[in-house]
C-alpha atoms as a PDB file:
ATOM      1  CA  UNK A   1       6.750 -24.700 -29.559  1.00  0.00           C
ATOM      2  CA  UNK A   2       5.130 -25.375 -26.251  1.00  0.00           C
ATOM      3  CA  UNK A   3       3.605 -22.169 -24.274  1.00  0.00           C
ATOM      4  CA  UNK A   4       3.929 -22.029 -20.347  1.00  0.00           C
ATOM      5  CA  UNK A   5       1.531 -20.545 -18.393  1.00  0.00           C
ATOM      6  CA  UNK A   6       1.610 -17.306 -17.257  1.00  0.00           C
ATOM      7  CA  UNK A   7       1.739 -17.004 -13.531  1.00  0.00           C
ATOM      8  CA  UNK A   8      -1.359 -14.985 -12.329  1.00  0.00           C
ATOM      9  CA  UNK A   9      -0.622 -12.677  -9.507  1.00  0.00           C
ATOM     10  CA  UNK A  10      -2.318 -10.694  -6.659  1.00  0.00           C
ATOM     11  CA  UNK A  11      -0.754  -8.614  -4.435  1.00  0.00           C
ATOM     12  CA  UNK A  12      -2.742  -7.679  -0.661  1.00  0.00           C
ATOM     13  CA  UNK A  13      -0.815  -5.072   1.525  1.00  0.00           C
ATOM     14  CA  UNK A  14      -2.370  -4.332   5.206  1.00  0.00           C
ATOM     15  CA  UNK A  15      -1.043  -0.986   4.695  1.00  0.00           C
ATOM     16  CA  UNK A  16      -0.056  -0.172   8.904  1.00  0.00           C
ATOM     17  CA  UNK A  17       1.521  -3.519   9.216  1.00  0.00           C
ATOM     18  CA  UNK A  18       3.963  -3.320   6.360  1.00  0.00           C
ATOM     19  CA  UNK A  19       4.399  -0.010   7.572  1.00  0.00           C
ATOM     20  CA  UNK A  20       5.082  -0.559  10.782  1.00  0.00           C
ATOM     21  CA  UNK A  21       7.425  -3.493   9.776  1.00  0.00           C
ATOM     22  CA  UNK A  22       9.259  -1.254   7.632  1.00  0.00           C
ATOM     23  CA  UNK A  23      10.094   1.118  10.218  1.00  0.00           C
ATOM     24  CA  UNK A  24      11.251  -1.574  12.789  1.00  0.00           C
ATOM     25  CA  UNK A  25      13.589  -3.096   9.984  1.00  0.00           C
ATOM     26  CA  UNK A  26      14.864   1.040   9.580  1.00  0.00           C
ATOM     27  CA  UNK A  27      14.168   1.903   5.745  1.00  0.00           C
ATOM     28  CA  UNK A  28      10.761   2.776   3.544  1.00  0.00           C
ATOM     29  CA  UNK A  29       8.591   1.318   0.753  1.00  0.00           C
ATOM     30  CA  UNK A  30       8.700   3.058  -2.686  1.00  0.00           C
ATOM     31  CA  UNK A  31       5.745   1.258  -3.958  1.00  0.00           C
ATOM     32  CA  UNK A  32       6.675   2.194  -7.600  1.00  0.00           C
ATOM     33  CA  UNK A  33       9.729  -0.450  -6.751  1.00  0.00           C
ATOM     34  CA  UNK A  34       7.367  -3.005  -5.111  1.00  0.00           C
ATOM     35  CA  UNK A  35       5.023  -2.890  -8.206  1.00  0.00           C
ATOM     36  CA  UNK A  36       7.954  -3.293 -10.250  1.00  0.00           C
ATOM     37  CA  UNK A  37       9.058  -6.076  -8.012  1.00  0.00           C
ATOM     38  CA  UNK A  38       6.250  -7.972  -8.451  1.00  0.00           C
ATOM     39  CA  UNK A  39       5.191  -7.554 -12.157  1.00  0.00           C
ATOM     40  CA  UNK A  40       8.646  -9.077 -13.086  1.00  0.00           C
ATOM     41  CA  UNK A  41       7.685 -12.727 -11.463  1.00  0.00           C
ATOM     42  CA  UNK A  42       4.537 -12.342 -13.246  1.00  0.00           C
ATOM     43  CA  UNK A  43       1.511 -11.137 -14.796  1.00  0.00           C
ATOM     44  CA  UNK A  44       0.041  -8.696 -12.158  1.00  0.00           C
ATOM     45  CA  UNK A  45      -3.690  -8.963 -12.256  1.00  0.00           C
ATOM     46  CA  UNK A  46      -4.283  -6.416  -9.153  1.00  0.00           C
ATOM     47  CA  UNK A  47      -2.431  -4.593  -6.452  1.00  0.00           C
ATOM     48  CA  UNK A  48      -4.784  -3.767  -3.329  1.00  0.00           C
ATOM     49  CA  UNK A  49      -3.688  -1.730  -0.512  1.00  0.00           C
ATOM     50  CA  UNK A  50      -5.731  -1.556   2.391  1.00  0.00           C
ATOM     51  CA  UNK A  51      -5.399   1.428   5.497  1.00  0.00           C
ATOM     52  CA  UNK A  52      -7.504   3.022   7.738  1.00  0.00           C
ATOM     53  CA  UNK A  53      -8.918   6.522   8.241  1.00  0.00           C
ATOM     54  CA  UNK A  54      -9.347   9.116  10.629  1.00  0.00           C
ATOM     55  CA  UNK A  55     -11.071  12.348   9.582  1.00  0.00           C
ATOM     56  CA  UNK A  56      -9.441  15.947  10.716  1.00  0.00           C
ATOM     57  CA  UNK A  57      -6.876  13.489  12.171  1.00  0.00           C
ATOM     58  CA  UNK A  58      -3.332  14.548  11.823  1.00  0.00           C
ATOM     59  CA  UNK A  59      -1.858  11.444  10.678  1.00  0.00           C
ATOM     60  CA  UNK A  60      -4.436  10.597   8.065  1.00  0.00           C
ATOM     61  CA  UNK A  61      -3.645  14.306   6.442  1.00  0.00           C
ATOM     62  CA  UNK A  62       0.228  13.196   6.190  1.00  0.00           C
ATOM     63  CA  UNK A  63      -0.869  10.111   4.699  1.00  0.00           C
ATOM     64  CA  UNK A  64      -3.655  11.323   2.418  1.00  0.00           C
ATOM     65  CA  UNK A  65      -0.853  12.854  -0.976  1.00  0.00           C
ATOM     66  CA  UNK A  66       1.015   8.820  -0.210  1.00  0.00           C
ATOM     67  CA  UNK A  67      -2.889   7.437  -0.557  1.00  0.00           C
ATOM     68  CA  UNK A  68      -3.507   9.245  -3.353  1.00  0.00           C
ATOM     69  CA  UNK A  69      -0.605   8.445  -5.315  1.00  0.00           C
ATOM     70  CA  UNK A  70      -1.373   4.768  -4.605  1.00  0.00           C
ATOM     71  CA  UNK A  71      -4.895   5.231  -6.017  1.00  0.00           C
ATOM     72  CA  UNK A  72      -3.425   7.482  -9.378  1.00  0.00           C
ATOM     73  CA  UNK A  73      -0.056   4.849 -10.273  1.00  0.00           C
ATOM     74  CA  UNK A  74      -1.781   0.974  -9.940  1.00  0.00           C
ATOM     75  CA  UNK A  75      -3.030  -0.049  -6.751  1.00  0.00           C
ATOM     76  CA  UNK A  76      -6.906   0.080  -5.789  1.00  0.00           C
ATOM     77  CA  UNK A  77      -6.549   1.392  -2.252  1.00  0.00           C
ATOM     78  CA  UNK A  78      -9.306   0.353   0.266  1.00  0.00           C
ATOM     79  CA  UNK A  79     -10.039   2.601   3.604  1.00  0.00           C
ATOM     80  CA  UNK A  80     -12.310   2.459   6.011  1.00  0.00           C
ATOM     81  CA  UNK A  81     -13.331   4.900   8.648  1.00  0.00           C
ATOM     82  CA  UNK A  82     -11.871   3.867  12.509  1.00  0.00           C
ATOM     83  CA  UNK A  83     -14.778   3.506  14.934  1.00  0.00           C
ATOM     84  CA  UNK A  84     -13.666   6.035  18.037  1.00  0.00           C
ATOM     85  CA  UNK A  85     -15.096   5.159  21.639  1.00  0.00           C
ATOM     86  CA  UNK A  86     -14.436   5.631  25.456  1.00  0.00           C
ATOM     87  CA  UNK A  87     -13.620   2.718  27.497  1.00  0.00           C
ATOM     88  CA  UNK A  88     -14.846   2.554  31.279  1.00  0.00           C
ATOM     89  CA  UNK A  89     -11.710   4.277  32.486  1.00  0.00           C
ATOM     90  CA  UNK A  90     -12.650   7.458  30.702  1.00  0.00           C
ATOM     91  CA  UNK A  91      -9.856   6.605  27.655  1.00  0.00           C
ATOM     92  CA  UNK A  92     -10.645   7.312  23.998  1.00  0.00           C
ATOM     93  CA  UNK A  93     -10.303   4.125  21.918  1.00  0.00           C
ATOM     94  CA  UNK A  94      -9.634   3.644  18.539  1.00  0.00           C
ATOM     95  CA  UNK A  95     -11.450   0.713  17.024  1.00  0.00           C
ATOM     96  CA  UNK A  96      -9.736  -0.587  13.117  1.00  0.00           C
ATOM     97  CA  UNK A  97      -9.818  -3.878  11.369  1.00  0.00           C
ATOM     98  CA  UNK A  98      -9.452  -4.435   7.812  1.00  0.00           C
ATOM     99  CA  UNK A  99      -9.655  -8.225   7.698  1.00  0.00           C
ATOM    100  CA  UNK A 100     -12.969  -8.875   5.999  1.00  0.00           C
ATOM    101  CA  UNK A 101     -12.566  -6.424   3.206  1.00  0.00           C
ATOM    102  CA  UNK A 102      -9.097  -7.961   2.577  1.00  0.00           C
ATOM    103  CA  UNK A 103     -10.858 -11.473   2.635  1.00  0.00           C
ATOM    104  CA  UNK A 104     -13.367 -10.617   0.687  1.00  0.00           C
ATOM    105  CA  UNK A 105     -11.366  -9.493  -1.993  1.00  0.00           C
ATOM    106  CA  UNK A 106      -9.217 -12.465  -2.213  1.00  0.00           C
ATOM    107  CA  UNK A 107     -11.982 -14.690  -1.954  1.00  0.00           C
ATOM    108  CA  UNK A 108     -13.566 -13.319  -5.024  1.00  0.00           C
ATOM    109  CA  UNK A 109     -10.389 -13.182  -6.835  1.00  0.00           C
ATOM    110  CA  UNK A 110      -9.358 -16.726  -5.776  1.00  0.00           C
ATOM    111  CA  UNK A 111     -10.682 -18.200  -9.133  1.00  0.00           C
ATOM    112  CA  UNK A 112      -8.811 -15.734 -11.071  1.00  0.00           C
ATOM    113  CA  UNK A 113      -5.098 -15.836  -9.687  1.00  0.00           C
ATOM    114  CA  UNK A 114      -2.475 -18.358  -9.435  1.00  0.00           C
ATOM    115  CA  UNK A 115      -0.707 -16.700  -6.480  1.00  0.00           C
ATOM    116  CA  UNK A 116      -1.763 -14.404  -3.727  1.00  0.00           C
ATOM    117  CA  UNK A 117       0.901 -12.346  -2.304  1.00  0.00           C
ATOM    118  CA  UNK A 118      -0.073 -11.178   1.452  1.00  0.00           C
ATOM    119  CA  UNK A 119       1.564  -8.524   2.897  1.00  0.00           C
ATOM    120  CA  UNK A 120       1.011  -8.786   6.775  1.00  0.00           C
ATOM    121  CA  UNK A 121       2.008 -10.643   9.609  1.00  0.00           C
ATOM    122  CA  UNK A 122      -1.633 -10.681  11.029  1.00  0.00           C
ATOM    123  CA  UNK A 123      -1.889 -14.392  12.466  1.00  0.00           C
ATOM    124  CA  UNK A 124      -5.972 -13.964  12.141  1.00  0.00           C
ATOM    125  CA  UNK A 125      -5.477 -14.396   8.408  1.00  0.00           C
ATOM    126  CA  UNK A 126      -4.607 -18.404   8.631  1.00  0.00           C
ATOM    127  CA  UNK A 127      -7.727 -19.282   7.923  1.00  0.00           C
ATOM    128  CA  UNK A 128      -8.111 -17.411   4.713  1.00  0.00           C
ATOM    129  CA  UNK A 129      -4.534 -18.612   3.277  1.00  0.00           C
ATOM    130  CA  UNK A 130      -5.557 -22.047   4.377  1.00  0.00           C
ATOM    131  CA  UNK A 131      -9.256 -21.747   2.631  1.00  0.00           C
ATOM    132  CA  UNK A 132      -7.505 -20.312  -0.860  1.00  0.00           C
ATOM    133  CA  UNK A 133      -5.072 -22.789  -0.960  1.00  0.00           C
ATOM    134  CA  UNK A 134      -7.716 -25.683  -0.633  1.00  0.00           C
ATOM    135  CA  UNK A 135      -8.952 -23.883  -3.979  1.00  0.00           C
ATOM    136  CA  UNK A 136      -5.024 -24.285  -5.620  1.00  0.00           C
ATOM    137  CA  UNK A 137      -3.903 -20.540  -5.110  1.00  0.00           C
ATOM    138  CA  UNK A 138      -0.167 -20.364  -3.774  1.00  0.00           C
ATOM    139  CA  UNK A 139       0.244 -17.822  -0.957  1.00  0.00           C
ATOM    140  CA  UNK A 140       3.212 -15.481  -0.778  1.00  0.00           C
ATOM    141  CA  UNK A 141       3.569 -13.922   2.918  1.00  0.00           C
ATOM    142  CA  UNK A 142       5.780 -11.266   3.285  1.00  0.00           C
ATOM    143  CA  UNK A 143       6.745 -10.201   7.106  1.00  0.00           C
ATOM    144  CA  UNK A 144       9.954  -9.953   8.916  1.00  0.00           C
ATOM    145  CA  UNK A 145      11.331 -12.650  11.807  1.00  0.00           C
ATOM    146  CA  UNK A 146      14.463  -9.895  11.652  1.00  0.00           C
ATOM    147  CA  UNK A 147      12.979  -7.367  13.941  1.00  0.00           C
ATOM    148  CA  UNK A 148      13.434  -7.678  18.047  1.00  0.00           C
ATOM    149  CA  UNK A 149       9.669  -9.332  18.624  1.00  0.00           C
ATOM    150  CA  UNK A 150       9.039 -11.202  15.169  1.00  0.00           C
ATOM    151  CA  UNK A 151       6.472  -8.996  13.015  1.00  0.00           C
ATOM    152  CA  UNK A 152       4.576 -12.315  11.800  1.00  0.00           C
ATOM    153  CA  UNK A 153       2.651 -14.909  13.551  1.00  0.00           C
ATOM    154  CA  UNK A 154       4.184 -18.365  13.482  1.00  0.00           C
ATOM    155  CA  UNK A 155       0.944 -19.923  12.434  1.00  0.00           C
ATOM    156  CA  UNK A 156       0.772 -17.793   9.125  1.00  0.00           C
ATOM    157  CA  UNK A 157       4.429 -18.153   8.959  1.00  0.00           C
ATOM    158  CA  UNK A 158       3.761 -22.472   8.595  1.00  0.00           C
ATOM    159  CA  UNK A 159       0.264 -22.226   6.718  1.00  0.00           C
ATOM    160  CA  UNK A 160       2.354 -19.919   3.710  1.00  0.00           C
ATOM    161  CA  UNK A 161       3.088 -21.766   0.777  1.00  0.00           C
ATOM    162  CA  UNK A 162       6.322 -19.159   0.879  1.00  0.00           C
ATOM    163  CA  UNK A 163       7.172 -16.665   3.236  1.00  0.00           C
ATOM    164  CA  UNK A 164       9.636 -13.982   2.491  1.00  0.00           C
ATOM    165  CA  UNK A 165      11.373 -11.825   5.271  1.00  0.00           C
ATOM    166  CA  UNK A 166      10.536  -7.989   4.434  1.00  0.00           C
ATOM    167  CA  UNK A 167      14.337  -7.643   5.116  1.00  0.00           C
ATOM    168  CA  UNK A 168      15.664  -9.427   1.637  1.00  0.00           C
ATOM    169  CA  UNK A 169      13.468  -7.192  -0.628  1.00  0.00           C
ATOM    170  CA  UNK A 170      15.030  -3.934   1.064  1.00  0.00           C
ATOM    171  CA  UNK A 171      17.575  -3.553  -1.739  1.00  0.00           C
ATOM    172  CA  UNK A 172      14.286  -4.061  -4.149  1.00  0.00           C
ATOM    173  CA  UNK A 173      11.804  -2.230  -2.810  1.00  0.00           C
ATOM    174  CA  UNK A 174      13.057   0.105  -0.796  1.00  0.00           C
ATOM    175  CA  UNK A 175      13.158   3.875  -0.637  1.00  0.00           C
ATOM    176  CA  UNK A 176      16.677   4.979  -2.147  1.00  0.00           C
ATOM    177  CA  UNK A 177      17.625   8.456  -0.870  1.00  0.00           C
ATOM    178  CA  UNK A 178      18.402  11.117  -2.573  1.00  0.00           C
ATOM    179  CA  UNK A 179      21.185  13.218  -2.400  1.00  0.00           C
ATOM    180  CA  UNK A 180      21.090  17.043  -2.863  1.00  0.00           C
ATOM    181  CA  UNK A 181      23.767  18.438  -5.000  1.00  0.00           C
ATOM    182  CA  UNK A 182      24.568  21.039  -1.687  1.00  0.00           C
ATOM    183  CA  UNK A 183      24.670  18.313   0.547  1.00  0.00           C
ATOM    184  CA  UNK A 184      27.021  15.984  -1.642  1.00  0.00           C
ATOM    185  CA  UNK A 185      29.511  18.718  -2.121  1.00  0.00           C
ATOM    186  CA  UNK A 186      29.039  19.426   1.679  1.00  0.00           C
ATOM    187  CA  UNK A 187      30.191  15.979   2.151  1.00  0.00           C
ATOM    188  CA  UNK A 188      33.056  15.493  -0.665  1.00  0.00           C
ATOM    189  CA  UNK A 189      34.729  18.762   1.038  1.00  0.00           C
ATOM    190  CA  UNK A 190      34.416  16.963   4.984  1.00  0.00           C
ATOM    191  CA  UNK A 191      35.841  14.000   3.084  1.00  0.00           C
ATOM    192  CA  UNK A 192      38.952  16.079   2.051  1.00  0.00           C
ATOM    193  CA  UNK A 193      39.041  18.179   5.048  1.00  0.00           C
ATOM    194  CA  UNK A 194      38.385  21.445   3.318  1.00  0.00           C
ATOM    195  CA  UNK A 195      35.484  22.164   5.322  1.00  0.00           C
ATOM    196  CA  UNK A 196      37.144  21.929   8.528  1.00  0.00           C
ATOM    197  CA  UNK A 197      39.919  23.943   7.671  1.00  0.00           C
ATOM    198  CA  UNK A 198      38.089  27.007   6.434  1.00  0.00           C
ATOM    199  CA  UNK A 199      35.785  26.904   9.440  1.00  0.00           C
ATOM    200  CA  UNK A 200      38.360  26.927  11.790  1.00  0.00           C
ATOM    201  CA  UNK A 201      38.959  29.218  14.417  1.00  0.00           C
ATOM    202  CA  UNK A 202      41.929  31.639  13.954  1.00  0.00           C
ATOM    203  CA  UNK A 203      44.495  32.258  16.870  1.00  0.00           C
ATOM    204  CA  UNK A 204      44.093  35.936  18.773  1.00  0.00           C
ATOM    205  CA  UNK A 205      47.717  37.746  19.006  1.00  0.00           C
ATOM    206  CA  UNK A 206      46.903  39.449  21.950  1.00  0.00           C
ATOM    207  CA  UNK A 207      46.425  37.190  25.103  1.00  0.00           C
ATOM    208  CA  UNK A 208      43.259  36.774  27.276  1.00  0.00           C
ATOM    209  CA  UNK A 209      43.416  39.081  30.226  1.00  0.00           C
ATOM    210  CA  UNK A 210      44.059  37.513  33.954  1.00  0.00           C
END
């Protein structure tokens, strides 16, 4: 019996841009999903997940309980402090760039994987695709051209071995709600038009003075 390879796989998510590409396509990541996504076209060697960080910051403490579920159920989540300034018109800055962690990383696991699946639109990572694929690593990109201004570069679009539109893994990966049992029955009786019968108004028998 001949054995196949197994196909070695690496997943690297720029954490803000697949969020913000989420958002413009109008649905959430459940990232239990995406792992599951992703171990089923092969043997998932590592998961990274890279986002920034802003201490006392309001954001980051809304995004610290999704960070550390990441960290607790199979990714290895990478942040890095944002460097705060003032420009020369008096305007605080914020200063944030993952890219050479995130290259980095795939350059030392280059030797290791088959594919690299990159999860960004980020045109400044051409380069890197183009020097892992000189080493026989496929690269995965997943953005979205569905949005109103296209989320990925067209250069990383061409130097991609595949690219993916965000948009065809929504019914895979994405966040499925939940519907409370109050809210369901809420919405069976509007469907039958109980609701609106027992809520409305009942006819006065004396009439409105003139």
């Amino acid at each position: 019996m001949i054995g196949y390879p197994v196909n070695r796989v690496a997943l690297f998510i720029d954490g803000l841009n697949l969020s913000a590409t989420s958002r413009a396509l109008g649905f959430d990541i459940d990232y239990k999903r995406l792992l599951q996504e992703f171990e089923s076209r092969g043997k998932l060697l590592r998961a990274f997940y890279y986002t920034r960080t802003i201490e006392r910051d309001q954001e980051f403490s809304s995004l610290r309980p999704m960070i550390d579920w990441l960290d607790y159920n199979g990714f290895t989540v990478i942040t890095k402090p944002t460097k705060q300034y003032i420009d020369a018109s008096g305007r605080r800055k914020v200063k944030y760039s993952m890219d050479i962690e995130l290259a980095v990383d795939v350059m030392e696991l280059a030797g290791q994987v088959d594919q690299m699946v990159l999860f960004s639109g980020d045109g400044s990572f051409r380069k890197l695709v183009a020097a892992v694929q000189r080493r026989g690593v496929r690269v995965t990109v997943v953005s979205s051209l569905a949005t109103q201004q296209p989320m990925i570069a067209d250069e990383l679009r061409r130097q991609a071995d595949e690219f993916i539109d965000l948009l065809e893994l929504q019914a895979k990966i994405g966040r499925v709600a939940v519907v409370r049992p109050r809210a369901a029955s809420v919405a069976r009786k509007l469907a039958m038009g109980e609701l609106a019968s027992s809520t409305r108004p009942t006819s006065s028998t004396s009439a409105a003075p003139e």
